[in-house]
C-alpha atoms as a PDB file:
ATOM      1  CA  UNK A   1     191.123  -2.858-184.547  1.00  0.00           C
ATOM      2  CA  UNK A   2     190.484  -2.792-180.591  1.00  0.00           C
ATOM      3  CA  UNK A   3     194.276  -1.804-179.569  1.00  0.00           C
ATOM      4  CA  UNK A   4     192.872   0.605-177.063  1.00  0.00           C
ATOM      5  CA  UNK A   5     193.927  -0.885-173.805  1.00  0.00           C
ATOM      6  CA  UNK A   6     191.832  -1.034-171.439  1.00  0.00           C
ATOM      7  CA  UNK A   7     188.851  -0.377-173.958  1.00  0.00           C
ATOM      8  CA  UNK A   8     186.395   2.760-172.944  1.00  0.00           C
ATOM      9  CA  UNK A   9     182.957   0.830-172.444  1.00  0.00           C
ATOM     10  CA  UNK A  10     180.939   4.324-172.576  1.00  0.00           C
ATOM     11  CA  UNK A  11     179.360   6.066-169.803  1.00  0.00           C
ATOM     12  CA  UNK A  12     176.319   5.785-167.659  1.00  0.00           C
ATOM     13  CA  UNK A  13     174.586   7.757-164.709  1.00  0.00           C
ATOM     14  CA  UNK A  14     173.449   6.931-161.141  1.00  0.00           C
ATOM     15  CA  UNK A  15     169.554   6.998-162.209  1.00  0.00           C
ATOM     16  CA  UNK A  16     167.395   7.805-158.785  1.00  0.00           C
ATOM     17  CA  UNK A  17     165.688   4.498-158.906  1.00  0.00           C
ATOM     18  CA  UNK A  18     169.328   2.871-158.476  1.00  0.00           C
ATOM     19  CA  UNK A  19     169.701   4.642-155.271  1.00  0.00           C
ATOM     20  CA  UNK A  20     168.603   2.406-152.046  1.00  0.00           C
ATOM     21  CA  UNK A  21     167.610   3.413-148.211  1.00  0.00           C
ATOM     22  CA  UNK A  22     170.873   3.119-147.744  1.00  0.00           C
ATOM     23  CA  UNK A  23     171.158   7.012-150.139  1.00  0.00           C
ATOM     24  CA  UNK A  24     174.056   4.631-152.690  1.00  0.00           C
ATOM     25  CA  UNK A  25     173.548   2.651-155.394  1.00  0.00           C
ATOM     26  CA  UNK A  26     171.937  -0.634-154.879  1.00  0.00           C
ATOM     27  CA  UNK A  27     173.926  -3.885-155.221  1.00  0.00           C
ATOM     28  CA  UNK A  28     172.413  -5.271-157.940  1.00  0.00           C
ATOM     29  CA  UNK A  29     171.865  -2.278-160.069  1.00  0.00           C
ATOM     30  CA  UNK A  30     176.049  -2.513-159.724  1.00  0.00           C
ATOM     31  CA  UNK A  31     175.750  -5.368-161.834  1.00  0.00           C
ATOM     32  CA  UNK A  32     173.180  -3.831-164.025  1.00  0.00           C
ATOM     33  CA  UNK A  33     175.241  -1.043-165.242  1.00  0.00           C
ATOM     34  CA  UNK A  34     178.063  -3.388-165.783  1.00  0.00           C
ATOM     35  CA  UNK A  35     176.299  -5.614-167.994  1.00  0.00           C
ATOM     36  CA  UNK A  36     175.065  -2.702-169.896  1.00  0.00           C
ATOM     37  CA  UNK A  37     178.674  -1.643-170.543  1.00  0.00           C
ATOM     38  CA  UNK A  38     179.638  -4.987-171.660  1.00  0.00           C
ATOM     39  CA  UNK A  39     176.280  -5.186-173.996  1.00  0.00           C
ATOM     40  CA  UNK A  40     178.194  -1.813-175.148  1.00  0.00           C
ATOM     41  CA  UNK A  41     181.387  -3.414-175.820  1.00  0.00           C
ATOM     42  CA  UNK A  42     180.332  -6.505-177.501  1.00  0.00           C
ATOM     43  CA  UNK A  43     177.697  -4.336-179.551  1.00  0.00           C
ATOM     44  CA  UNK A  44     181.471  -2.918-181.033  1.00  0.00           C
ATOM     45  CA  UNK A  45     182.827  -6.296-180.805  1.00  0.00           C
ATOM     46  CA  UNK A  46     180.201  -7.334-183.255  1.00  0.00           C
ATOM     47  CA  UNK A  47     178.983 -10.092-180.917  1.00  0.00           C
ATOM     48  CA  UNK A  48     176.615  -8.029-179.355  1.00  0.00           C
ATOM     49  CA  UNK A  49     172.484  -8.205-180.327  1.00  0.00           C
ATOM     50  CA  UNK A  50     173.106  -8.015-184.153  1.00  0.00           C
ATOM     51  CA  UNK A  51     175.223 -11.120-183.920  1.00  0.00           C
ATOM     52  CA  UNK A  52     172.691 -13.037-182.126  1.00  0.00           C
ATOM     53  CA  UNK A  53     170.001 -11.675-184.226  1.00  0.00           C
ATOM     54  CA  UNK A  54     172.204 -12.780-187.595  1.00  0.00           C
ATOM     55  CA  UNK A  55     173.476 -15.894-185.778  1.00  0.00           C
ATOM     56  CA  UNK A  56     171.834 -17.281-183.276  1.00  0.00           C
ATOM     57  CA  UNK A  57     174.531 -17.410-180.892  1.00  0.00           C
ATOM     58  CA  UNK A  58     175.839 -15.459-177.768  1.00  0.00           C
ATOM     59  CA  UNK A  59     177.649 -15.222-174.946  1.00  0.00           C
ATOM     60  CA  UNK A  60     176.437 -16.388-171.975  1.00  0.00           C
ATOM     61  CA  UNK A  61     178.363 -15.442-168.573  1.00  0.00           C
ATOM     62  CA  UNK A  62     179.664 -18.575-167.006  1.00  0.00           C
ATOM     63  CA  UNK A  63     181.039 -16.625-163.594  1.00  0.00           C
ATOM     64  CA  UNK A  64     181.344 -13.301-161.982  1.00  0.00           C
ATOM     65  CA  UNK A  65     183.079 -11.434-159.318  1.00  0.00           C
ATOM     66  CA  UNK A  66     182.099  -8.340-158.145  1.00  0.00           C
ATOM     67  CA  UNK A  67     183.714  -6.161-156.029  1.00  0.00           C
ATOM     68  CA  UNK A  68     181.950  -3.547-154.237  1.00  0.00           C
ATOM     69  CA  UNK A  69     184.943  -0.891-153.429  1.00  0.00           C
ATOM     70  CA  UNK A  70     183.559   3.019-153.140  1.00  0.00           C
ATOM     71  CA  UNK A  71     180.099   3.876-152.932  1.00  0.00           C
ATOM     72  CA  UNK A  72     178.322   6.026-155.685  1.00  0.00           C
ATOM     73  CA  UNK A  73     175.035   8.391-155.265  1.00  0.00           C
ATOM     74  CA  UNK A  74     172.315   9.746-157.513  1.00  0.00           C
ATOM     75  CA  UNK A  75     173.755  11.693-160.386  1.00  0.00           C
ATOM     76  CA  UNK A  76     176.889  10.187-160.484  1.00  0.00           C
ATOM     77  CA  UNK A  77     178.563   9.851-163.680  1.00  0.00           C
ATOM     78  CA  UNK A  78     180.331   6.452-164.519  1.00  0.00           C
ATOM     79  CA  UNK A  79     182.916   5.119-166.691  1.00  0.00           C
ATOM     80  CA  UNK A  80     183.556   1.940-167.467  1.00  0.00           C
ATOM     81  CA  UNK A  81     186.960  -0.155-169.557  1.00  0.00           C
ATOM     82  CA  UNK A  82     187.270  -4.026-170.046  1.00  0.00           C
ATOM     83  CA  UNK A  83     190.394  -5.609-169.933  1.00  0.00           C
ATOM     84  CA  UNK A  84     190.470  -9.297-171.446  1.00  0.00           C
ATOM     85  CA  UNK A  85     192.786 -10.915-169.365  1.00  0.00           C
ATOM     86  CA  UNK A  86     192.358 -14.682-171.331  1.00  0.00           C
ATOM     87  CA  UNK A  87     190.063 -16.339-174.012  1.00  0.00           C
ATOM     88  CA  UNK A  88     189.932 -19.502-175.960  1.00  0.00           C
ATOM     89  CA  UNK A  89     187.666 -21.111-178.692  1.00  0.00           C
ATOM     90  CA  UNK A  90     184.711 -21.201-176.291  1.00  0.00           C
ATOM     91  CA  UNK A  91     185.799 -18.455-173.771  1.00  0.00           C
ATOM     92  CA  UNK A  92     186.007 -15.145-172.521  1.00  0.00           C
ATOM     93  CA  UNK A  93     187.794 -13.851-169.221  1.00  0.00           C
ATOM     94  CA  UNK A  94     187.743 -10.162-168.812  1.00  0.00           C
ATOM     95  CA  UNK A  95     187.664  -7.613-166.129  1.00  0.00           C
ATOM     96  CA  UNK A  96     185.917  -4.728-166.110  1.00  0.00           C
ATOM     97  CA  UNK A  97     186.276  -1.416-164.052  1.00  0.00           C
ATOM     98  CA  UNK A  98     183.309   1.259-162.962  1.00  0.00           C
ATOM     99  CA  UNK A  99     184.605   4.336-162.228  1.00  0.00           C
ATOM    100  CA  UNK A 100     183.050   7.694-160.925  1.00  0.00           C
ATOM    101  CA  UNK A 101     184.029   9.987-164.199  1.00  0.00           C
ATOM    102  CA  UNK A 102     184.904  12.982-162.882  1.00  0.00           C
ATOM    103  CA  UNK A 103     186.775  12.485-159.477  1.00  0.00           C
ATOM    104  CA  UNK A 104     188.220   8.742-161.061  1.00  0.00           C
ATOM    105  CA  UNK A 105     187.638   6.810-158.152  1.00  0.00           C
ATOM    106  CA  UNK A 106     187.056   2.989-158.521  1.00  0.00           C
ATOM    107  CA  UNK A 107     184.199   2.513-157.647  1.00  0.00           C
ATOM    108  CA  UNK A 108     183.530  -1.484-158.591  1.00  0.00           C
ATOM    109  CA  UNK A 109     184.829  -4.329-160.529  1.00  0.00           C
ATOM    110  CA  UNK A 110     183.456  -6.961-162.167  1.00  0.00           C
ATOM    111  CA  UNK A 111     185.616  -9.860-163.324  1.00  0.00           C
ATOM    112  CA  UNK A 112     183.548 -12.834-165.604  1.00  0.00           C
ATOM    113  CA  UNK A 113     184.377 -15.711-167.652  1.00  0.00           C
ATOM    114  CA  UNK A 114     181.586 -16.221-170.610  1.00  0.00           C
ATOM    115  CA  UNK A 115     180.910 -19.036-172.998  1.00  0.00           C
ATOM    116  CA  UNK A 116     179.892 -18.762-176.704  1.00  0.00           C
ATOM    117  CA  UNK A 117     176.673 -20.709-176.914  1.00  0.00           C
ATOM    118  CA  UNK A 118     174.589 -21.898-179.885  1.00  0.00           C
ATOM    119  CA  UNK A 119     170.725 -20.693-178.753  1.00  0.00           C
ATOM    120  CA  UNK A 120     169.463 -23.888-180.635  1.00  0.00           C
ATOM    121  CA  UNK A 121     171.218 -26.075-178.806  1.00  0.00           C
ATOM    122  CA  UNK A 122     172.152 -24.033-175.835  1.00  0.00           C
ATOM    123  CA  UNK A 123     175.326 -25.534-175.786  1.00  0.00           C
ATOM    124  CA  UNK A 124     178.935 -24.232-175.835  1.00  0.00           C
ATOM    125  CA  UNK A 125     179.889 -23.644-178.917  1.00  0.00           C
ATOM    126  CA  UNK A 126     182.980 -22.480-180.976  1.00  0.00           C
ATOM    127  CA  UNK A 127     183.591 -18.607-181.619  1.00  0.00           C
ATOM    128  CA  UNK A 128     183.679 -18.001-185.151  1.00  0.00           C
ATOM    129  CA  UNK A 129     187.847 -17.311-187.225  1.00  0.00           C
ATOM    130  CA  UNK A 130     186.871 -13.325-187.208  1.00  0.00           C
ATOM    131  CA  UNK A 131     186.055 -13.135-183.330  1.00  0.00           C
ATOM    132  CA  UNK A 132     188.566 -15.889-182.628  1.00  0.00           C
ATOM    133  CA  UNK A 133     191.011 -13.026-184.823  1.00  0.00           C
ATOM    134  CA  UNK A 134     189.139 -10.132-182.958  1.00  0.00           C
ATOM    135  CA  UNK A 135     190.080 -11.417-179.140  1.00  0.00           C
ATOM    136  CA  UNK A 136     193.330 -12.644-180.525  1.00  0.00           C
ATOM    137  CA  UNK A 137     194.317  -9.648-181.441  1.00  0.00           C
ATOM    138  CA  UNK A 138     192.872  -7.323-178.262  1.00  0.00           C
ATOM    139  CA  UNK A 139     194.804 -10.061-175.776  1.00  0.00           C
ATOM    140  CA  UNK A 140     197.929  -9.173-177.652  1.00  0.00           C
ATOM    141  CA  UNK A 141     196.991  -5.544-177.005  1.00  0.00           C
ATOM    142  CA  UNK A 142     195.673  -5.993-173.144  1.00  0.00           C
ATOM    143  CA  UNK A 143     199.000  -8.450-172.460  1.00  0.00           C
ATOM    144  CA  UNK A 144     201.184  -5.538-171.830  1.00  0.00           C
ATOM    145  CA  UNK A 145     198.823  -3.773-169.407  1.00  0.00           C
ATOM    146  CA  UNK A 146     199.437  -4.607-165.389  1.00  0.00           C
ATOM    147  CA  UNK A 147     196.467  -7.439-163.672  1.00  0.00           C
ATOM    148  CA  UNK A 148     193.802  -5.291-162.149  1.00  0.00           C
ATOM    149  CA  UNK A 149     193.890  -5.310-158.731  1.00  0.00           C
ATOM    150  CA  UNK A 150     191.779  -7.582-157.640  1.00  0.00           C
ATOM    151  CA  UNK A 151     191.933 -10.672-160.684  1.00  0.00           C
ATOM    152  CA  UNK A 152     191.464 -14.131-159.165  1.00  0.00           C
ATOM    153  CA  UNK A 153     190.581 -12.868-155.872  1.00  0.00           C
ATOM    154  CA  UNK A 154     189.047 -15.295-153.522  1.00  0.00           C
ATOM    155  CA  UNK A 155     186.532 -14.451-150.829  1.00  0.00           C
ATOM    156  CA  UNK A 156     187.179 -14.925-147.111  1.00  0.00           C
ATOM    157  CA  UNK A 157     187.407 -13.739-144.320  1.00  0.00           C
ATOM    158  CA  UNK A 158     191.102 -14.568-143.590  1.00  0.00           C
ATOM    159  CA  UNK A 159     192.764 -16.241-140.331  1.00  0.00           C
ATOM    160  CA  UNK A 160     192.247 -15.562-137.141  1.00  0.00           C
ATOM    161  CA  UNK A 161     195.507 -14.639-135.250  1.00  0.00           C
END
């Protein structure tokens, strides 16, 4: 069902009140317009707000990574793919890739590892057989496709000579 790999995770704009003193997009509206691309892709996934609303569980994001690599400006269209790089029962890890859409510069990544999680308990929880199926099936897809740069990275700044 989801063989594309990476998957497209739609498109979005630089909006002017994303846009700091600095005349780029703001740090945190970085991660904004990431997590509306993955709201995007788990809205197709079926695990998006319809599956909370049905089931009362969700994904909760564990731990990110974000890379900061090419700055974008006002107007600037994005594009964004995930890439599931694990999963298990209980978890997700994925990467996912902003890119200017028209001159296909990366611009940021965002690597995260989420959790299925019963709201009522707010506890971990495990995914139900068809999205167990669903991210079986998608790693098989994403296992032929090369690590993004960047996967695992660990921050530092490196030894002085």
């Amino acid at each position: 069902m989801f063989t594309e790999a990476p998957l497209d995770c739609g498109r979005a704009t630089v909006l002017p009140e994303w846009v700091d003193y600095n005349g780029h997009m703001n740090v945190g509206y970085y991660v904004l317009a990431i997590d509306q691309a993955l709201d995007r892709s788990f809205d197709r996934f079926d695990c998006g707000k319809s599956y909370v609303e049905r089931t009362n569980r969700s994904f909760f994001v564990l731990e990110t990574h974000v890379r900061y690599l090419r700055e974008v400006t006002v107007g600037a269209p994005l594009a964004f793919s995930f890439q599931l790089i694990g999963h298990d029962a209980k978890r997700l890890h994925y990467f996912i890739e902003m890119r200017h859409a028209e001159e296909g510069f990366l611009s940021a990544t965002s690597e995260q590892i989420a959790l299925h999680v019963d709201l009522g308990t707010r506890r971990t929880e495990v995914m139900p057989d068809h999205l167990q199926a669903l991210f079986a099936d998608m790693a098989a897809a994403h296992a032929a496709l090369p690590a993004p740069e960047g996967l695992g990275r660990v921050m530092g700044l490196g030894r002085k000579s």
